[in-house]
N, C-alpha and C. Protein backbone atom coordinates (compact mmCIF):
# COMPACT_ATOMS: atom_id res chain seq x y z
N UNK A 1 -0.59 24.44 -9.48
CA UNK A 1 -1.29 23.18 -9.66
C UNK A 1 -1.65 22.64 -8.29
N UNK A 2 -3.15 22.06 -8.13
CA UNK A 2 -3.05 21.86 -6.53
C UNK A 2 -2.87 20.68 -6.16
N UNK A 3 -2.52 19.93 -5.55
CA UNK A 3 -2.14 19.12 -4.50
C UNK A 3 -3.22 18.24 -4.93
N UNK A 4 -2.81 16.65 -5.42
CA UNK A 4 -3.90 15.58 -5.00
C UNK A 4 -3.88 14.80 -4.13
N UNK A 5 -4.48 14.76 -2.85
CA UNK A 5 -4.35 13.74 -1.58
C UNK A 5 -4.94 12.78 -2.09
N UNK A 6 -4.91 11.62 -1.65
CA UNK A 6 -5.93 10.66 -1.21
C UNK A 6 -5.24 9.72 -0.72
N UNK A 7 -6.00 8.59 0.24
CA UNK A 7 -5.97 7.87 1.20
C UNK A 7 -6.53 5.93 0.63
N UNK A 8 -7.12 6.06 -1.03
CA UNK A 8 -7.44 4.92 -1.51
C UNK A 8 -6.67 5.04 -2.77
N UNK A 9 -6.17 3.36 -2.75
CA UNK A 9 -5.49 2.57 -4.20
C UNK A 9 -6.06 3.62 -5.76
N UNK A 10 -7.02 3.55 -5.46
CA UNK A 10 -7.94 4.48 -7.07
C UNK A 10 -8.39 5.52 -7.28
N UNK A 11 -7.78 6.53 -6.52
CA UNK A 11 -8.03 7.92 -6.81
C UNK A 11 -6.63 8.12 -7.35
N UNK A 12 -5.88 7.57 -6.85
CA UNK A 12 -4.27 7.76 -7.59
C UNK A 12 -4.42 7.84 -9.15
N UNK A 13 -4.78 6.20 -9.09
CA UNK A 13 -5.00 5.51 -10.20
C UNK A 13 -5.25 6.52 -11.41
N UNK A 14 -6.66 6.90 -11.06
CA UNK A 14 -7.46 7.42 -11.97
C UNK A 14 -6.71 9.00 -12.17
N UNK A 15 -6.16 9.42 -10.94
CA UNK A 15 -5.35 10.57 -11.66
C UNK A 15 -4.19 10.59 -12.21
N UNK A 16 -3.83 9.73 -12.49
CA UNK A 16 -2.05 9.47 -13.08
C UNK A 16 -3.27 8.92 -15.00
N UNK A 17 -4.19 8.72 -14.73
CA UNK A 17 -4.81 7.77 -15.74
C UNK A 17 -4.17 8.38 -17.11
N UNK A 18 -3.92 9.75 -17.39
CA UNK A 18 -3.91 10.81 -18.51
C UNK A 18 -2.25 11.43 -18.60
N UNK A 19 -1.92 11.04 -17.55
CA UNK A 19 -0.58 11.40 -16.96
C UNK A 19 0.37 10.95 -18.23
N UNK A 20 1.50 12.21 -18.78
CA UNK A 20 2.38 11.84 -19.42
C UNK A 20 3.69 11.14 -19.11
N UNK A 21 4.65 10.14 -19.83
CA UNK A 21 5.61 9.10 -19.26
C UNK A 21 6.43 10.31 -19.26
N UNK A 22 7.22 10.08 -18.80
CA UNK A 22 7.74 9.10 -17.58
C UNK A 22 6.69 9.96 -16.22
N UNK A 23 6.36 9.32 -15.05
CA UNK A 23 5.95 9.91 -14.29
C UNK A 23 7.16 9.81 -13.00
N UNK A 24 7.17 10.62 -12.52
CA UNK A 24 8.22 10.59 -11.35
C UNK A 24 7.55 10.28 -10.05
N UNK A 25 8.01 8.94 -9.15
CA UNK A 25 7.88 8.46 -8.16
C UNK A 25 8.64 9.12 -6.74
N UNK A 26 8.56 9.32 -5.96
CA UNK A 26 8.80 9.75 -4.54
C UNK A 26 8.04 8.70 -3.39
N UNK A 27 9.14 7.66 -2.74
CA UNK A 27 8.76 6.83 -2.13
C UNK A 27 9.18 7.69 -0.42
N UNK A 28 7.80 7.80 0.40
CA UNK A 28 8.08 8.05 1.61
C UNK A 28 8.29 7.46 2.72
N UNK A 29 8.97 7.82 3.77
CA UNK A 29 8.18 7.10 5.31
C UNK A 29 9.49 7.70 5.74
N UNK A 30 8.84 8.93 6.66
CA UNK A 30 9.24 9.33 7.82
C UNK A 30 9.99 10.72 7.29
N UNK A 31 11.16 11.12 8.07
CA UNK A 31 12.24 12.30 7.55
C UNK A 31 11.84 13.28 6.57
N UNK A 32 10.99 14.00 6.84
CA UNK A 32 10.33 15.15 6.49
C UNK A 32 11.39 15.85 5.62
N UNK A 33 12.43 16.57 6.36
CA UNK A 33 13.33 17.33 5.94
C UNK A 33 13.59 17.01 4.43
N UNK A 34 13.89 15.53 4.56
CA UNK A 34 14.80 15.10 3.21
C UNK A 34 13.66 14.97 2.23
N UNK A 35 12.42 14.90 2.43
CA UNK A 35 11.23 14.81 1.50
C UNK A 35 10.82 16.37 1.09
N UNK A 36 11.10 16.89 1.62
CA UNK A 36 10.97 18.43 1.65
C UNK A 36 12.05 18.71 0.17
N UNK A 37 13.43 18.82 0.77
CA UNK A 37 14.55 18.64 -0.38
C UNK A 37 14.36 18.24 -1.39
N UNK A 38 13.69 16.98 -1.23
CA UNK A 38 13.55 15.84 -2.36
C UNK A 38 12.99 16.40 -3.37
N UNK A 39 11.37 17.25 -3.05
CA UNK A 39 10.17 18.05 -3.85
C UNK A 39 10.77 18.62 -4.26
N UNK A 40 11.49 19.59 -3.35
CA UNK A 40 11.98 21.25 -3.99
C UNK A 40 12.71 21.14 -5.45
N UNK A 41 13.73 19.95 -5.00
CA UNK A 41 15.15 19.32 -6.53
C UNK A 41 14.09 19.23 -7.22
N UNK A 42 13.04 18.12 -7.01
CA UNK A 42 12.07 17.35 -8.11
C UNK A 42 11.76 18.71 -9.15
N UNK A 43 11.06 19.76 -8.52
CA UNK A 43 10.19 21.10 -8.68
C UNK A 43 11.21 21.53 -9.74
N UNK A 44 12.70 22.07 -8.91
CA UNK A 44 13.41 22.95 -9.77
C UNK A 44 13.93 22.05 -11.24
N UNK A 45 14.00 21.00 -11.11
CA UNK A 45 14.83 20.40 -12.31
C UNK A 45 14.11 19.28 -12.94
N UNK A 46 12.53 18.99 -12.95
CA UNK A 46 11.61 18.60 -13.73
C UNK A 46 10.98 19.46 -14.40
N UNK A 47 10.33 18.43 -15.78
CA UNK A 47 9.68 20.04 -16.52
C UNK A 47 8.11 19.32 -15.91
N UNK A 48 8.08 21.18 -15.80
CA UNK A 48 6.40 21.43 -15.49
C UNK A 48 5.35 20.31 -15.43
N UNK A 49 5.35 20.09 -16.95
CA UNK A 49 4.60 18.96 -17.58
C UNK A 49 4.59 17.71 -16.88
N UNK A 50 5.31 17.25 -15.82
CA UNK A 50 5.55 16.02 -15.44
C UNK A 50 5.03 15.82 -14.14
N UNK A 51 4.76 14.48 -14.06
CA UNK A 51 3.41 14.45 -12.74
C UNK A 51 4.78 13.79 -11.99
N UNK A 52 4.64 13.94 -10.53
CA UNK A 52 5.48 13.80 -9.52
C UNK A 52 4.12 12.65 -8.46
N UNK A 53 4.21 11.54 -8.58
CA UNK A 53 3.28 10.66 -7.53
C UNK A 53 4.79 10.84 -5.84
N UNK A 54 3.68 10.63 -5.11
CA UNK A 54 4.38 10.62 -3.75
C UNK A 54 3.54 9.60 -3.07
N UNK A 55 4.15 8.17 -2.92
CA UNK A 55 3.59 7.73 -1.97
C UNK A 55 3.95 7.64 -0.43
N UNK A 56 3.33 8.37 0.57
CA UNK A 56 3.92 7.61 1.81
C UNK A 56 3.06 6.39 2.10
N UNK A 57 4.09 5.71 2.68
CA UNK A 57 4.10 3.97 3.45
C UNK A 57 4.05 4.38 4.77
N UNK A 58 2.83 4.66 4.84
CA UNK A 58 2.19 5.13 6.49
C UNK A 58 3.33 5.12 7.10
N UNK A 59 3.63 6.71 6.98
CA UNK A 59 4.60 7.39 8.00
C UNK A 59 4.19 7.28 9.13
N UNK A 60 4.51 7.12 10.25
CA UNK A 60 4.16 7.72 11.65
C UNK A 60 4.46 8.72 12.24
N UNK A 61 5.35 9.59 10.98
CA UNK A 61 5.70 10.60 11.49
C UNK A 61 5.02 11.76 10.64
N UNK A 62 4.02 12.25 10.75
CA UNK A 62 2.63 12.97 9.99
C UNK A 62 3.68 13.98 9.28
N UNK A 63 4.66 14.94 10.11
CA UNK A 63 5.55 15.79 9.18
C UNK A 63 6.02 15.49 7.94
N UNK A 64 6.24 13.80 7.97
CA UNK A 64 7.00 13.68 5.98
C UNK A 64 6.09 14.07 4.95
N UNK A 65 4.39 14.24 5.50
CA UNK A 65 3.39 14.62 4.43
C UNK A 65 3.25 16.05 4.58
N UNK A 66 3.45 16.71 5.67
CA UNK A 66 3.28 18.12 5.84
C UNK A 66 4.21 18.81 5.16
N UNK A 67 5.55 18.49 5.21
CA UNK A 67 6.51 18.47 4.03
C UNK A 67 6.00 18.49 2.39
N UNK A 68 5.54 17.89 2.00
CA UNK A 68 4.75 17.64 1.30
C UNK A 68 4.05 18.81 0.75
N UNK A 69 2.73 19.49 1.96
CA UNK A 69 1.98 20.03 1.49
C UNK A 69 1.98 21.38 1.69
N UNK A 70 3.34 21.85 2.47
CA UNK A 70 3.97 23.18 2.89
C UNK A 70 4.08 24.02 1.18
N UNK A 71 4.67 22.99 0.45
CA UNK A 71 4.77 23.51 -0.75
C UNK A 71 3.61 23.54 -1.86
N UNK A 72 2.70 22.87 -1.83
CA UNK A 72 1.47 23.45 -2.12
C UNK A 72 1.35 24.67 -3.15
N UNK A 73 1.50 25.39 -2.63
CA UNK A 73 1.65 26.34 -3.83
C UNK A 73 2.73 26.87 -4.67
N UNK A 74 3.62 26.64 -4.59
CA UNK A 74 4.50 26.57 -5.57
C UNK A 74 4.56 25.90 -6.29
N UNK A 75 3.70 24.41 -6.45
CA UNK A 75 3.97 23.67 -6.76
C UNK A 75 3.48 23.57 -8.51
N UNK A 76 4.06 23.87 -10.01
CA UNK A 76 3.68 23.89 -11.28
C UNK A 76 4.05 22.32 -11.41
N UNK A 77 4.03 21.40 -11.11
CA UNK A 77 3.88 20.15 -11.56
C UNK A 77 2.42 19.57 -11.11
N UNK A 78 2.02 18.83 -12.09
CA UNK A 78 0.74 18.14 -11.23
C UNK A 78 1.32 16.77 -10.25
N UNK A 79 0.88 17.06 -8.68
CA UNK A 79 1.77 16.28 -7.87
C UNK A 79 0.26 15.23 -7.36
N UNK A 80 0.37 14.38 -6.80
CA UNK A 80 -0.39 13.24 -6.54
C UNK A 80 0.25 12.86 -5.50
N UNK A 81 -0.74 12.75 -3.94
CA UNK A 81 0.01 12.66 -2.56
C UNK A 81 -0.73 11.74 -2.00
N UNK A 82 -0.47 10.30 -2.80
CA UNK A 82 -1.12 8.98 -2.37
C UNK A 82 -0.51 8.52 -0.42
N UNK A 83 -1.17 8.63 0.68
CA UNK A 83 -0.74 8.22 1.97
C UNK A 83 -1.75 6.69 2.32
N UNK A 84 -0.65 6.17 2.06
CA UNK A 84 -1.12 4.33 2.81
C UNK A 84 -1.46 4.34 3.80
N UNK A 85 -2.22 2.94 3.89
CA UNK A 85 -2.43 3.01 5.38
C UNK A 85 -1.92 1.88 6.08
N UNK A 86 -1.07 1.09 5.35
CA UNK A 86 -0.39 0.76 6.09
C UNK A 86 0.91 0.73 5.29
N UNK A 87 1.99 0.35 5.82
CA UNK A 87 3.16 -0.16 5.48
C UNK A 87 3.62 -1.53 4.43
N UNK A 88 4.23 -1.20 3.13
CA UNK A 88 4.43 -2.07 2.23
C UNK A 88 6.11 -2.61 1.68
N UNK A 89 6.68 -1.22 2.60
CA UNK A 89 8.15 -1.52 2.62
C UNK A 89 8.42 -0.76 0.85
N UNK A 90 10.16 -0.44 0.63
CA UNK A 90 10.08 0.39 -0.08
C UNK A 90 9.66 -0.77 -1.37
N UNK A 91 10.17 -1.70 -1.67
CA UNK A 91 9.80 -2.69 -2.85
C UNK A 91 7.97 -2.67 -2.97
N UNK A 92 7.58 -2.97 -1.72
CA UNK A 92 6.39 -3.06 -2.13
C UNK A 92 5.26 -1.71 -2.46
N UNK A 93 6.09 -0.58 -2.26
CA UNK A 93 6.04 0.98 -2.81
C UNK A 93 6.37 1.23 -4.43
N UNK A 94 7.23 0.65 -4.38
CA UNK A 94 7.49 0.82 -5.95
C UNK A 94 6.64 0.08 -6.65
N UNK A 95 6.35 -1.25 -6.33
CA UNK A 95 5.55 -2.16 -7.24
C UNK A 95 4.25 -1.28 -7.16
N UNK A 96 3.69 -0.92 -6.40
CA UNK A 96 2.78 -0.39 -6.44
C UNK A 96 2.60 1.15 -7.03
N UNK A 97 3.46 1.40 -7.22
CA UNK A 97 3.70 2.84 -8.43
C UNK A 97 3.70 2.36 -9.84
N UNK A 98 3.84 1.52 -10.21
CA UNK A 98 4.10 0.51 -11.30
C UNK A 98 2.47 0.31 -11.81
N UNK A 99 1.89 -0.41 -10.70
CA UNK A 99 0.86 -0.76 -10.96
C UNK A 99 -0.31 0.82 -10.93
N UNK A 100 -0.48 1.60 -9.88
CA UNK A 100 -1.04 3.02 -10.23
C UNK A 100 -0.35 3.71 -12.08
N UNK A 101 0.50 3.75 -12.34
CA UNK A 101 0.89 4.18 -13.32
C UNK A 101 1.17 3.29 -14.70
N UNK A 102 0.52 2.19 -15.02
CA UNK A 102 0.38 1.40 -15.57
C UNK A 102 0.18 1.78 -17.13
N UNK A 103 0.83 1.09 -17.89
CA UNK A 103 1.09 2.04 -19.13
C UNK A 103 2.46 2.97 -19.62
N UNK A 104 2.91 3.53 -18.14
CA UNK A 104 3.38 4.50 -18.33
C UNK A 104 5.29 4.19 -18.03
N UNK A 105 6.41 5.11 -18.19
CA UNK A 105 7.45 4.47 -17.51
C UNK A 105 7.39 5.02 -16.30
N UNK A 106 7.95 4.70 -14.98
CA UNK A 106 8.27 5.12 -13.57
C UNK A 106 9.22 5.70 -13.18
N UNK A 107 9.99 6.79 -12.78
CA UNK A 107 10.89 7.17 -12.51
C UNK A 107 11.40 7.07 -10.77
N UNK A 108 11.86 6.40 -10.43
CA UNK A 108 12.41 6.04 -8.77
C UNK A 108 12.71 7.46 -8.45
């Protein structure tokens, strides 16, 4: 399944639009490694079927998204790799997964 980037509020949006509940959230900023981990668990012990959103909160450290997209192809979940542009802090990350996935439940 390939990789959805984007860089605006409504490309997320519109791809979570069809998305089955629960959708699973991945809140970023920074520490690559542990976002790396994070996917791989997500990958092995979600089913297929389940969309994985990733927002980073404008990392400054570009690796927590390269992390990210290293896995790329392995990846059988449909994943969504929303990167802010600026910083909203983790509360204001979640609210905003809430609101992209609207309808739906959120999984932290």
């Amino acid at each position: 399944m390939p990789l959805i980037t984007t860089h605006t509020h409504e490309a997320p949006a519109q791809a979570l639009a069809t998305a089955p509940s629960p959708v699973v959230m991945v809140p970023v900023y920074n520490s690559p490694d542990d976002v790396a981990l994070c996917i791989e668990s997500l990958l092995r012990h979600t089913d297929p079927a389940r969309t994985i959103l990733v927002i980073d909160d404008a990392s400054p450290d570009a690796h927590a998204v390269d992390a990210v997209r290293a896995i790329e192809a392995s990846v059988p979940n449909p994943v969504v790799l929303y990167r802010r542009e600026d910083n909203r802090g983790f509360v204001g990350t979640c609210n905003e997964a809430f609101e992209l996935c609207a309808g739906r439940d959120v999984v932290l």
